[in-house]
N, C-alpha and C. Protein backbone atom coordinates (compact mmCIF):
# COMPACT_ATOMS: atom_id res chain seq x y z
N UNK A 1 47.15 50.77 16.93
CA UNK A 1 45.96 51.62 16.77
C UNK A 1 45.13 51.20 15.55
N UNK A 2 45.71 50.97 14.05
CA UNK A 2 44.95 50.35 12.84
C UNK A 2 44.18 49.51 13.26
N UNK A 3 45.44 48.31 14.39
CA UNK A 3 44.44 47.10 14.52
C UNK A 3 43.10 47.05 15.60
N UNK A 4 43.17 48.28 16.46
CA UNK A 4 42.29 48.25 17.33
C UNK A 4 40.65 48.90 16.35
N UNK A 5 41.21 49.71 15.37
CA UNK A 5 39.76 50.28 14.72
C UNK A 5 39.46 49.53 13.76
N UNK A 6 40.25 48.25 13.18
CA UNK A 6 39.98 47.16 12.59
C UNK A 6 38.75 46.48 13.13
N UNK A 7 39.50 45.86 14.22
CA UNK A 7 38.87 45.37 15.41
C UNK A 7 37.54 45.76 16.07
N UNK A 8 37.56 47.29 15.90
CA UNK A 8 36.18 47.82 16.67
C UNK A 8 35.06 47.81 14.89
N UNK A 9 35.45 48.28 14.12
CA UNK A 9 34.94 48.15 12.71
C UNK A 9 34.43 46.77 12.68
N UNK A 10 35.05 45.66 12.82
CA UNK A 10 34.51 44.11 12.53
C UNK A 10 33.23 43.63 13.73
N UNK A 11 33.64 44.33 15.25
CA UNK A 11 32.55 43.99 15.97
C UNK A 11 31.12 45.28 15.36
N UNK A 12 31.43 46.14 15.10
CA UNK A 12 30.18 46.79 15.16
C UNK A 12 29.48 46.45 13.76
N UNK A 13 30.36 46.20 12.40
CA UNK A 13 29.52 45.02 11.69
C UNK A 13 28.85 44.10 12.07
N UNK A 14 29.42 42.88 12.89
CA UNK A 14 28.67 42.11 13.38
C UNK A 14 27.43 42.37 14.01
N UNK A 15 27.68 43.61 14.73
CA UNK A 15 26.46 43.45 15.71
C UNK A 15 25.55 44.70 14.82
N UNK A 16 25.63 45.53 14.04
CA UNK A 16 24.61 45.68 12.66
C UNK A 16 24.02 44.91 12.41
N UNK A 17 25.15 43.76 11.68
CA UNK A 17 24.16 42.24 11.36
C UNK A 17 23.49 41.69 11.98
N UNK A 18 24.16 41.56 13.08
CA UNK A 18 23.22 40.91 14.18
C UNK A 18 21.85 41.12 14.45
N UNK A 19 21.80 42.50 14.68
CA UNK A 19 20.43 43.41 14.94
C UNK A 19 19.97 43.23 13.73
N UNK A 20 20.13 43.64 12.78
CA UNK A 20 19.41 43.82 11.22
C UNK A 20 18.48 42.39 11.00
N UNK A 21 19.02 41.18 11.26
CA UNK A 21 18.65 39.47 11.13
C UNK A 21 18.06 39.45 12.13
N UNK A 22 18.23 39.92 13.40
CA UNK A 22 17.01 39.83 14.35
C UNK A 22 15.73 40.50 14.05
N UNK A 23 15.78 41.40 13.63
CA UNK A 23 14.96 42.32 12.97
C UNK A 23 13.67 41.71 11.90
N UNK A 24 14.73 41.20 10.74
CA UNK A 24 13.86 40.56 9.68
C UNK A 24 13.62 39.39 10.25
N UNK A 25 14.24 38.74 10.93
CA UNK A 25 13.80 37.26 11.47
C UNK A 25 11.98 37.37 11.99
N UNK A 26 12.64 38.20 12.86
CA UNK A 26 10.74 38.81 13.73
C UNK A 26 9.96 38.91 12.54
N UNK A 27 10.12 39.81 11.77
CA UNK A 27 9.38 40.51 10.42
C UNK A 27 8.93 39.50 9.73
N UNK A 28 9.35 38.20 9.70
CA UNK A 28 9.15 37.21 8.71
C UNK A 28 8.35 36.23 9.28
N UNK A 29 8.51 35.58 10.44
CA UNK A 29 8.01 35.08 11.82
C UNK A 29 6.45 35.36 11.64
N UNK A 30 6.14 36.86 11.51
CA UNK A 30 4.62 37.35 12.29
C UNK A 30 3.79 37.26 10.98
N UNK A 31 2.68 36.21 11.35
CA UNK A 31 1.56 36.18 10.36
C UNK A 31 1.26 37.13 9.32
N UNK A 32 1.03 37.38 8.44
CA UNK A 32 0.41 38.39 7.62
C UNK A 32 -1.30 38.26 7.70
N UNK A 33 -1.25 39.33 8.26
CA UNK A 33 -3.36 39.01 8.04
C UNK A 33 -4.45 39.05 6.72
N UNK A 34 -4.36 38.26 5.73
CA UNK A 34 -4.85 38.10 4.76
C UNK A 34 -5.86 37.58 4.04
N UNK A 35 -6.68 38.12 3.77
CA UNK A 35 -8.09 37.80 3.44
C UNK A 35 -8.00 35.98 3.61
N UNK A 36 -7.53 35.35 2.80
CA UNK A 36 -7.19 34.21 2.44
C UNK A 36 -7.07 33.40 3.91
N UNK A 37 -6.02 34.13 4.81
CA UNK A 37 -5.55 33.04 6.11
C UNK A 37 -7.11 33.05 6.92
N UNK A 38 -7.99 34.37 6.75
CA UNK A 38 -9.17 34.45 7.89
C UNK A 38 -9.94 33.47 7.04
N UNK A 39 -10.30 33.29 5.81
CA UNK A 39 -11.24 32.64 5.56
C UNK A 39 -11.40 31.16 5.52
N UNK A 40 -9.78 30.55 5.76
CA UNK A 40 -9.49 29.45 5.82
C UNK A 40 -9.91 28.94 7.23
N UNK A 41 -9.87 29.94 8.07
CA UNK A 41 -10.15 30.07 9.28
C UNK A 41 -11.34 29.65 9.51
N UNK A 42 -12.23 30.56 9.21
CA UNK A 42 -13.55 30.39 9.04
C UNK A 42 -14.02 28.93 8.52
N UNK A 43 -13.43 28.77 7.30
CA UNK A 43 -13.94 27.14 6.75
C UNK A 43 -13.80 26.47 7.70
N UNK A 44 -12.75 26.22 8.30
CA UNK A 44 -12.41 25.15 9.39
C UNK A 44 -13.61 25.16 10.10
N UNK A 45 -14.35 25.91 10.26
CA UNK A 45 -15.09 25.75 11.38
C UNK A 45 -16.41 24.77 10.89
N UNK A 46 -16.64 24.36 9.25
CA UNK A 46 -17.62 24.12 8.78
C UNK A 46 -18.66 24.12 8.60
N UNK A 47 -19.66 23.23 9.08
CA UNK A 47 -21.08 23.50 9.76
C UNK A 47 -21.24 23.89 11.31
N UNK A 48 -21.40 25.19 11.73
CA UNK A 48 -21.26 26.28 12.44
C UNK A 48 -22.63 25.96 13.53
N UNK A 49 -22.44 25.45 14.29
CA UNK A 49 -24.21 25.00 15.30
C UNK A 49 -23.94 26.44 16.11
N UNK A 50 -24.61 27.18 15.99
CA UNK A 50 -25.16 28.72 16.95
C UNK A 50 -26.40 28.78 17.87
N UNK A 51 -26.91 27.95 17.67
CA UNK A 51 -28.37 28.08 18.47
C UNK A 51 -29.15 26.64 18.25
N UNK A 52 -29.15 26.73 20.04
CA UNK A 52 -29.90 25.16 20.31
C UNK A 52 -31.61 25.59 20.75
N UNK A 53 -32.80 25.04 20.26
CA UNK A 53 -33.59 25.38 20.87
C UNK A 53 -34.28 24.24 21.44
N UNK A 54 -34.95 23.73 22.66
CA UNK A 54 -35.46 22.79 23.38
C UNK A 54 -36.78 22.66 23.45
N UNK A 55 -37.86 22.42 23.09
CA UNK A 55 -39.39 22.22 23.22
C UNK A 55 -39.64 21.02 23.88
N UNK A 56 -40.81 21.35 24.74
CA UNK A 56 -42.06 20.33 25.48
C UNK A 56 -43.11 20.44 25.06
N UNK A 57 -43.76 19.38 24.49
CA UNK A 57 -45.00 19.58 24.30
C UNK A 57 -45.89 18.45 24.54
N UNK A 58 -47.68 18.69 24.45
CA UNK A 58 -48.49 17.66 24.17
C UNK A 58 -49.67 18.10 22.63
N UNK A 59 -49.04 16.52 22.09
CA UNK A 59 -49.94 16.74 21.16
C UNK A 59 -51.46 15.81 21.29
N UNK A 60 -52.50 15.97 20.21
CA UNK A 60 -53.08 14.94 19.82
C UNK A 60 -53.24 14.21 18.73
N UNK A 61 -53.15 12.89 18.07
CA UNK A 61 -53.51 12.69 17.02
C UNK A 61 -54.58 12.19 16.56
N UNK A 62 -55.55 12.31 15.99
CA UNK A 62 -56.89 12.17 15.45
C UNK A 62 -57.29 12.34 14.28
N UNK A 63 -58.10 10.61 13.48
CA UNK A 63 -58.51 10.69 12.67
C UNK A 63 -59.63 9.27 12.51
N UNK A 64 -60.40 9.31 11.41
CA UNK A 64 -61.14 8.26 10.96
C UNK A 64 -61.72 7.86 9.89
N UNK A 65 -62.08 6.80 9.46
CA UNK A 65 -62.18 6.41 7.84
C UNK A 65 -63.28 7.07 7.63
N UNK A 66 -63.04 7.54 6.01
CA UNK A 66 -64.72 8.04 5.27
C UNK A 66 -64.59 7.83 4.04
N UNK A 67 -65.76 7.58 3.63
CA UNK A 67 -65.95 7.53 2.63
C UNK A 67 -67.10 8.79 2.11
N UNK A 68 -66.78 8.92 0.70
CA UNK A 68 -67.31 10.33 -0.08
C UNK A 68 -67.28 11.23 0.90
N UNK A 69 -66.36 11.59 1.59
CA UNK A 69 -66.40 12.86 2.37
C UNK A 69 -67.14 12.59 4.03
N UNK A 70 -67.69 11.60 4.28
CA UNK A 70 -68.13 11.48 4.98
C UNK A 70 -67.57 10.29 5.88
N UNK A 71 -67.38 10.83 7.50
CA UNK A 71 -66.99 10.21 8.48
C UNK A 71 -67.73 8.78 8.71
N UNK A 72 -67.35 8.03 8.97
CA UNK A 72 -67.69 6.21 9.18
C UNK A 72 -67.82 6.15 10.79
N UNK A 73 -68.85 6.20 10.77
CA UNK A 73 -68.80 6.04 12.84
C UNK A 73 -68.27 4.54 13.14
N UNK A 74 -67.91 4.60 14.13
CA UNK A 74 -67.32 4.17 15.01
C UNK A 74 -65.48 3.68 14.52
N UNK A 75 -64.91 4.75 13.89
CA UNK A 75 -64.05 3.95 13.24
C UNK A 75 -62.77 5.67 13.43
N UNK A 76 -63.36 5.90 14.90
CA UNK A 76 -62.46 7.43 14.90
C UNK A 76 -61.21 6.95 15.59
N UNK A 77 -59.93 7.17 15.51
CA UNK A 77 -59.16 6.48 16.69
C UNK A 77 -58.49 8.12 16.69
N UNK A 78 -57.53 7.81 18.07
CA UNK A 78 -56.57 9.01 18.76
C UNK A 78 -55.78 8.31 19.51
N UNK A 79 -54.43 9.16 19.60
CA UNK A 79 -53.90 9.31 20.56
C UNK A 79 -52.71 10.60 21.10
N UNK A 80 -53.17 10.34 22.66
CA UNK A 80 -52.75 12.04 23.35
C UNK A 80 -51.18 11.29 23.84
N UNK A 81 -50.24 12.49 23.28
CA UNK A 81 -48.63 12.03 23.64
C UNK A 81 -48.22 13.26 24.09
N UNK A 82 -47.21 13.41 25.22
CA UNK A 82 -46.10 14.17 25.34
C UNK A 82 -44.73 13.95 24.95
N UNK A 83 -43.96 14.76 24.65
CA UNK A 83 -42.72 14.64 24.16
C UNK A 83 -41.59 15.82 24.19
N UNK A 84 -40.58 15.92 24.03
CA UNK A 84 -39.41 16.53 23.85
C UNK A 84 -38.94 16.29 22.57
N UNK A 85 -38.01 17.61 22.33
CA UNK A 85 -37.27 17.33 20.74
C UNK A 85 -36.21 18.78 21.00
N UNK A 86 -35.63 18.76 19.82
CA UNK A 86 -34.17 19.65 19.92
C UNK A 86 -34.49 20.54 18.57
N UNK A 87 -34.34 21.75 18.22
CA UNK A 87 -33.89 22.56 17.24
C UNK A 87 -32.90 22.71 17.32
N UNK A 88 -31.61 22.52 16.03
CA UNK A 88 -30.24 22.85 16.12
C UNK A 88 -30.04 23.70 14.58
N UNK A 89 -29.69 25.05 15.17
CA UNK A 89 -29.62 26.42 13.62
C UNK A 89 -27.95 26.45 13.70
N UNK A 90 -27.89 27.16 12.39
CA UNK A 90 -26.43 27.09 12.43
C UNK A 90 -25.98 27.70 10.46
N UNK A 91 -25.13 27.51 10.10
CA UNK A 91 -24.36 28.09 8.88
C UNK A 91 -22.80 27.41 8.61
N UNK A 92 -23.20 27.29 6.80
CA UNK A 92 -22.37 26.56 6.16
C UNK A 92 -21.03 27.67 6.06
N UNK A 93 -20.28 27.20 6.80
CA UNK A 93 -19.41 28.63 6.36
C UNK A 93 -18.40 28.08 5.38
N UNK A 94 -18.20 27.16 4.62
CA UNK A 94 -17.40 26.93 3.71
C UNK A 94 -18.00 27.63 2.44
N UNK A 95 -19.13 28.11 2.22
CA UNK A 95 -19.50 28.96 1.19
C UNK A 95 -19.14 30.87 1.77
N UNK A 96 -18.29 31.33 2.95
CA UNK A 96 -18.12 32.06 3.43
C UNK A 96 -17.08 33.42 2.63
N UNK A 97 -17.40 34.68 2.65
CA UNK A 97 -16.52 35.18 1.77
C UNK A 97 -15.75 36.34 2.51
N UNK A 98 -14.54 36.53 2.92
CA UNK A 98 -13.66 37.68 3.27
C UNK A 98 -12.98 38.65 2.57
N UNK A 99 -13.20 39.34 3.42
CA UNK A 99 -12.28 40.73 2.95
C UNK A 99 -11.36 41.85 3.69
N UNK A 100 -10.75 42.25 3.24
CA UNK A 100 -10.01 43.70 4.59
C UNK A 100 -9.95 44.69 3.95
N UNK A 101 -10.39 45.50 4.36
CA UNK A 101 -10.53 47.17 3.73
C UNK A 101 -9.44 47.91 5.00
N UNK A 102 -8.49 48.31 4.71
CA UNK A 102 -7.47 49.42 5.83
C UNK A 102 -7.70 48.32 7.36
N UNK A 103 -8.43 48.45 8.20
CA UNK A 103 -7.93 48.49 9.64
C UNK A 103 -9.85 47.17 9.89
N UNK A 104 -10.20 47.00 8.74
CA UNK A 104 -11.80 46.62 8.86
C UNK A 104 -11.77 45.30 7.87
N UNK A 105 -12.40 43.69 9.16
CA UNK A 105 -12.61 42.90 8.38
C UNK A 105 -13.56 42.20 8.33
N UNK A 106 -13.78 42.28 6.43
CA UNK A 106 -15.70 42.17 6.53
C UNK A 106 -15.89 40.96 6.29
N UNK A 107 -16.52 39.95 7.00
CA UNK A 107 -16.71 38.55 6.53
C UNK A 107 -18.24 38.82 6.03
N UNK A 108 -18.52 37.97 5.05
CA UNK A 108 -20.05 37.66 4.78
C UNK A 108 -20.20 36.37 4.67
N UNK A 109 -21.09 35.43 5.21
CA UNK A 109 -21.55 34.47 5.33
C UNK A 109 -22.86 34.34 5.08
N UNK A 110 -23.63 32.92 4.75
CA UNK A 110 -25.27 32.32 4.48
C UNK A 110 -25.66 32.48 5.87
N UNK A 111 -27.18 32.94 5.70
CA UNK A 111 -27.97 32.99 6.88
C UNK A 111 -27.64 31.80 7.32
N UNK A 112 -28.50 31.79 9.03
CA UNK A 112 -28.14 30.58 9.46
C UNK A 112 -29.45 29.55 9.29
N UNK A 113 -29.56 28.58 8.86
CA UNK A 113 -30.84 27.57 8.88
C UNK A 113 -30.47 26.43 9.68
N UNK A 114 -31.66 25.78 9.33
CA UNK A 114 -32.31 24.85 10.35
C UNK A 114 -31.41 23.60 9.89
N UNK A 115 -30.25 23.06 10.89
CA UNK A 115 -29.54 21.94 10.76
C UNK A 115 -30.16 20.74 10.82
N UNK A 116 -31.09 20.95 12.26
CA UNK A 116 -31.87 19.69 12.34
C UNK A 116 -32.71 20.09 13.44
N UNK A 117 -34.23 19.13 13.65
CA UNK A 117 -35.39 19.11 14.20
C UNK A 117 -35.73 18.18 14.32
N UNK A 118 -35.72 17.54 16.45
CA UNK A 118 -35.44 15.97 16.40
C UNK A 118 -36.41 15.62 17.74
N UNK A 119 -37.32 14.75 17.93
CA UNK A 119 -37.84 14.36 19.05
C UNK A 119 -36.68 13.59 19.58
N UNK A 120 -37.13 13.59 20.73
CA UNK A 120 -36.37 12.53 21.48
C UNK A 120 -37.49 11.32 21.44
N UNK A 121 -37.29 10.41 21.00
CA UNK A 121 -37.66 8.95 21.26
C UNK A 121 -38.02 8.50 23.33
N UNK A 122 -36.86 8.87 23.41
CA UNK A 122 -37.10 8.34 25.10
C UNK A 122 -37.71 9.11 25.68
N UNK A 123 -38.31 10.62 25.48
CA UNK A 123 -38.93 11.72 26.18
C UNK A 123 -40.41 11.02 26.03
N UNK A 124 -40.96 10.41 24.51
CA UNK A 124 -42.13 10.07 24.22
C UNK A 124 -43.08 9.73 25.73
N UNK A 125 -44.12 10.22 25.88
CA UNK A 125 -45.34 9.33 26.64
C UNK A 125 -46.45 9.27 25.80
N UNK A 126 -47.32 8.10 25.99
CA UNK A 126 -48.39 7.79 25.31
C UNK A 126 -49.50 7.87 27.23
N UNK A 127 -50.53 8.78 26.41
CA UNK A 127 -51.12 9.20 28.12
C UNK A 127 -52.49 8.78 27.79
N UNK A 128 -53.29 8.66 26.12
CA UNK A 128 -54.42 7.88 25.93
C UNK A 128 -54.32 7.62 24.20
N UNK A 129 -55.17 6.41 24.18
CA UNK A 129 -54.84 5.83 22.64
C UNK A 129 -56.12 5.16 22.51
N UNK A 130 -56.77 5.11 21.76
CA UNK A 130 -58.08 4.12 21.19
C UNK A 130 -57.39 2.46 20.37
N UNK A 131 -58.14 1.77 21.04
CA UNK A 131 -58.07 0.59 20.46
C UNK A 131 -59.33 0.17 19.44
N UNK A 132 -59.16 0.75 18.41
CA UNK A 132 -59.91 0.41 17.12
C UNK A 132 -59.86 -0.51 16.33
N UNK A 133 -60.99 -1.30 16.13
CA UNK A 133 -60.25 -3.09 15.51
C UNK A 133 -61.01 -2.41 13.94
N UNK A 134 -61.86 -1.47 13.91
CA UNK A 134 -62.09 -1.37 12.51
C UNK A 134 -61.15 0.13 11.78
N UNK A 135 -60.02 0.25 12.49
CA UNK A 135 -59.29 1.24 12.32
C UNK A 135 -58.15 1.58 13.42
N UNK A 136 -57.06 0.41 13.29
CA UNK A 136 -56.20 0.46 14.24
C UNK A 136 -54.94 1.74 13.95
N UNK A 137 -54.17 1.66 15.43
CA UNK A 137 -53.16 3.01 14.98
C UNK A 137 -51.49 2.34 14.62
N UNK A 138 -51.16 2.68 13.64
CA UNK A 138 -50.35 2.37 12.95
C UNK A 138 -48.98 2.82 13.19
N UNK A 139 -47.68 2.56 13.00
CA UNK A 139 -46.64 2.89 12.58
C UNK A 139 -46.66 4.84 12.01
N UNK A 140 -46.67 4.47 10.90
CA UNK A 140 -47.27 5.19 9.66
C UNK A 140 -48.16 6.84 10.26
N UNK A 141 -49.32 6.11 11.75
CA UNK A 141 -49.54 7.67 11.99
C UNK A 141 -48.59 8.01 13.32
N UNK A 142 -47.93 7.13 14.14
CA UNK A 142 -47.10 7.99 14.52
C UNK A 142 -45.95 8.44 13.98
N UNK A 143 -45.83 8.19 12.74
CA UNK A 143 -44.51 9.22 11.52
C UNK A 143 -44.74 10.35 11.48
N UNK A 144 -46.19 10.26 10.79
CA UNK A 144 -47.17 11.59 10.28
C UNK A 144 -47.27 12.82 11.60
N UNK A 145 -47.63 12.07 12.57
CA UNK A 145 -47.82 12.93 14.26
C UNK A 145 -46.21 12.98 14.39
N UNK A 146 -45.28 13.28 14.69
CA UNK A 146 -44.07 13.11 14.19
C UNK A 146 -43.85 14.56 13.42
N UNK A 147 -43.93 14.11 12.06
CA UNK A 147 -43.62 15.12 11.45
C UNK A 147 -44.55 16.34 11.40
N UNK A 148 -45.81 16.04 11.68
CA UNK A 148 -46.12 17.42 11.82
C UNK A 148 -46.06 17.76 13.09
N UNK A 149 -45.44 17.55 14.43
CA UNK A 149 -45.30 18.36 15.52
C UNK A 149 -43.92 19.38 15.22
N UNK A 150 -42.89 18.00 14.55
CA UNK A 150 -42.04 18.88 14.79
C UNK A 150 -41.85 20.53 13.66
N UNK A 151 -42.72 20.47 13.04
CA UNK A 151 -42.86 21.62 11.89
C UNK A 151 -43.58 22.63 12.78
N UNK A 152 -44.95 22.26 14.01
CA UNK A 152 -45.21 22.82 14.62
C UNK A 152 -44.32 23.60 15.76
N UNK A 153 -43.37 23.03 15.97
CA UNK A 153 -42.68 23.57 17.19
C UNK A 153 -41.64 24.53 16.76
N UNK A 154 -41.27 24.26 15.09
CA UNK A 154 -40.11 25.00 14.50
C UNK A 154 -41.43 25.98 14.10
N UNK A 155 -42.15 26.47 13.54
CA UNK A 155 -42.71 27.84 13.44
C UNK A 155 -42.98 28.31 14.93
N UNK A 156 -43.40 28.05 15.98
CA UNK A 156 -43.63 28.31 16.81
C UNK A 156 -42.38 29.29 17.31
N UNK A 157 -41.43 28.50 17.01
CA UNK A 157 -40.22 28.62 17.98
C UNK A 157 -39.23 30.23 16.87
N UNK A 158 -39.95 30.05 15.47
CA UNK A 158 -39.72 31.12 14.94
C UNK A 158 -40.39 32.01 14.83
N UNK A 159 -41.71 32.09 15.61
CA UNK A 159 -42.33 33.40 15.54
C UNK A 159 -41.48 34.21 17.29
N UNK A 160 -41.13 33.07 18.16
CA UNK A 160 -40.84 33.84 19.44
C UNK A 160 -39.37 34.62 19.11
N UNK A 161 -38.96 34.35 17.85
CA UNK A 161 -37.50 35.14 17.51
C UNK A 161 -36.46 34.36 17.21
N UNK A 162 -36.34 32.95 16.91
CA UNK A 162 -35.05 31.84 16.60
C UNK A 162 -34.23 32.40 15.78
N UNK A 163 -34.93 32.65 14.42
CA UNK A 163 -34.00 33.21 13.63
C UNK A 163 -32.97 34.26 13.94
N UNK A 164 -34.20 35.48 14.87
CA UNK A 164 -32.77 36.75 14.93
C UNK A 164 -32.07 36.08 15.44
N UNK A 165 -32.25 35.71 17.02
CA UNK A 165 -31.17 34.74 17.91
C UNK A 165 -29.91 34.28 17.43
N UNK A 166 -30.50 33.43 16.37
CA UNK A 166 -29.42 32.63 15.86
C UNK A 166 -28.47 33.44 14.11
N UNK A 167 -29.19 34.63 14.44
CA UNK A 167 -28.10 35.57 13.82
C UNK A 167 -26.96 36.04 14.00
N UNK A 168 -27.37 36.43 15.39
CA UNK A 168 -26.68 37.19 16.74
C UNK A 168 -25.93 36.13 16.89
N UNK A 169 -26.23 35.19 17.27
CA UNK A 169 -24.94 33.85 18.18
C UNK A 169 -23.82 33.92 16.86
N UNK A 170 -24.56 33.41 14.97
CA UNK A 170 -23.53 33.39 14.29
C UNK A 170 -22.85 34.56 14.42
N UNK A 171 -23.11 35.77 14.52
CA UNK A 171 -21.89 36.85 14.22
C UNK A 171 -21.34 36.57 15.56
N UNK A 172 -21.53 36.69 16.21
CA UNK A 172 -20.87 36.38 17.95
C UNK A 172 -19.43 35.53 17.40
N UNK A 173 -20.11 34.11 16.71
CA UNK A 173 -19.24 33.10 16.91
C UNK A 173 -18.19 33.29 15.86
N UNK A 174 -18.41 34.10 14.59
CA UNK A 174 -17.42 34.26 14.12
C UNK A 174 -16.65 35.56 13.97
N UNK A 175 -16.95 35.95 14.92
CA UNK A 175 -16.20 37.13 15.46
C UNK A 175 -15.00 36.86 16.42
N UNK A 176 -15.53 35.83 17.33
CA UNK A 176 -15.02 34.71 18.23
C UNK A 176 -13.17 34.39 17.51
N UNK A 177 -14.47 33.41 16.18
CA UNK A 177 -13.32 32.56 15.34
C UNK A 177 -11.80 33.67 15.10
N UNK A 178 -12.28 34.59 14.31
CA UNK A 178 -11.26 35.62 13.60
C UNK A 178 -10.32 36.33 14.98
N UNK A 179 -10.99 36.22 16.12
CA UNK A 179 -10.51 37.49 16.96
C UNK A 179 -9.37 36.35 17.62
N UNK A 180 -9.35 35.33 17.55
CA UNK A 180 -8.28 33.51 17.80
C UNK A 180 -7.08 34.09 17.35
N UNK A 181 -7.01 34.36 16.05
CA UNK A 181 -6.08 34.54 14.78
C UNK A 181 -5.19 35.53 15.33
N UNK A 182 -4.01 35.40 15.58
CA UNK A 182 -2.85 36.47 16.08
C UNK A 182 -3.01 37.80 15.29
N UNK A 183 -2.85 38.70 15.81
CA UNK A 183 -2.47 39.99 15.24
C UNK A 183 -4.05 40.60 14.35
N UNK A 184 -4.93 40.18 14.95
CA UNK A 184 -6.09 40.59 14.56
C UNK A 184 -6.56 41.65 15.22
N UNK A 185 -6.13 41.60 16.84
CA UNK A 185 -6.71 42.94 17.67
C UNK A 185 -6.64 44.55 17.44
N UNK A 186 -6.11 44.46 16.20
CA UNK A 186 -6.42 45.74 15.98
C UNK A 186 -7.36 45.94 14.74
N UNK A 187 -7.92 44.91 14.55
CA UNK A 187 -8.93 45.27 13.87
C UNK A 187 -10.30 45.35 13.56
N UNK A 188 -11.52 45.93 13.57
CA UNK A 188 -12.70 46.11 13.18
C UNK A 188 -13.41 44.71 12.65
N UNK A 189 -13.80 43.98 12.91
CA UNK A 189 -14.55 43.01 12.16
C UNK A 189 -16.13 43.06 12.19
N UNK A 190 -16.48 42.87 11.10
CA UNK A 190 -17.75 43.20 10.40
C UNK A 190 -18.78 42.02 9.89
N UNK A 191 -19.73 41.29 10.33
CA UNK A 191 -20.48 40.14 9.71
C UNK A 191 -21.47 40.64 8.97
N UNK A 192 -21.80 39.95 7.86
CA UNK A 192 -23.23 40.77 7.05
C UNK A 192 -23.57 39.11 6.86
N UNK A 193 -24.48 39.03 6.45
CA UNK A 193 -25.28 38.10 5.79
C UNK A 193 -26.06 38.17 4.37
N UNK A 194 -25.70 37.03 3.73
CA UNK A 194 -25.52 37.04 2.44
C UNK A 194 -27.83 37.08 2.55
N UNK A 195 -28.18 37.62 1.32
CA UNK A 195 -29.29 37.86 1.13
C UNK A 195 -29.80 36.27 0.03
């Protein structure tokens, strides 16, 4: 009889232990959600592209030599082009800052700006051009026609709303990012944007 409650005493230790180490094993196992692990999170993601915008357009370019203010006839040249180009917005999130308040996690991140603003080269058509021998067209003005379309198409494209847009997509996307992260679903996440 001693040896049988010996016996039953040594298995139900064991299996205390047993359970108890299964227990903390799990406990130790499961992520801790910590300001620190989300924001590392976030970095990874780096430069953050949220919003693509696409333009068509036709421009013209036109100009001619003068002197003292005054136009030089016959010396006007132009030319009428169509083209394509890309807006790509987006946010540096390695300057990104986290936090957790109880059950709520607040990321703040930089607005999103303008990554890049790009014709396409192969979209180009040339549809009329002057051949001016006392004022030919140069390199130099299709840079200039160039750069000022594409400044034209980025205000344009920010008065129809780019910016909010590409507010909305960033919180979207890093809401996205954080909600990845195990053991996050129970919590509130919050984007602000840094001023």
């Amino acid at each position: 009889m001693k040896n049988l409650k010996k016996v039953l005493f040594v298995v139900v230790f064991i299996l205390i232990a047993f359970v108890s180490g299964m227990f903390f094993a799990n406990k130790q196992t499961e992520p801790e959600i910590t300001s620190t692990l989300i924001q590392n999170r976030i970095e990874q993601a780096s430069d953050l592209v949220t919003t693509k915008y696409h333009y068509a357009k036709v421009g013209k370019f036109e100009n001619s030599l003068s002197l003292n203010g005054w136009s030089i006839p016959l010396t006007n040249k132009y030319f009428i082009l169509t083209f394509e180009g890309d807006i790509q917005l987006g946010t540096d999130l390695s300057k990104a800052n986290v936090e957790i308040n109880d059950s709520t996690i607040y990321a703040t991140v930089n607005k999103p700006t303008v990554l890049s603003n790009s014709i396409d080269e192969s979209s180009i058509e040339v549809y009329d051009e002057t051949k001016n021998i006392f004022n030919p067209i140069s390199v130099s003005d299709y840079k200039a026609f160039a750069v000022e379309q594409k400044e034209k198409a980025l205000s344009e494209a920010k008065k129809k709303g780019l910016m909010k847009t590409a507010q909305k997509n960033t919180e979207k996307s890093i809401k996205e990012i954080i909600s990845i992260i195990p053991d996050t679903d129970d919590y509130t996440i919050e984007v602000t944007f840094k001023e």
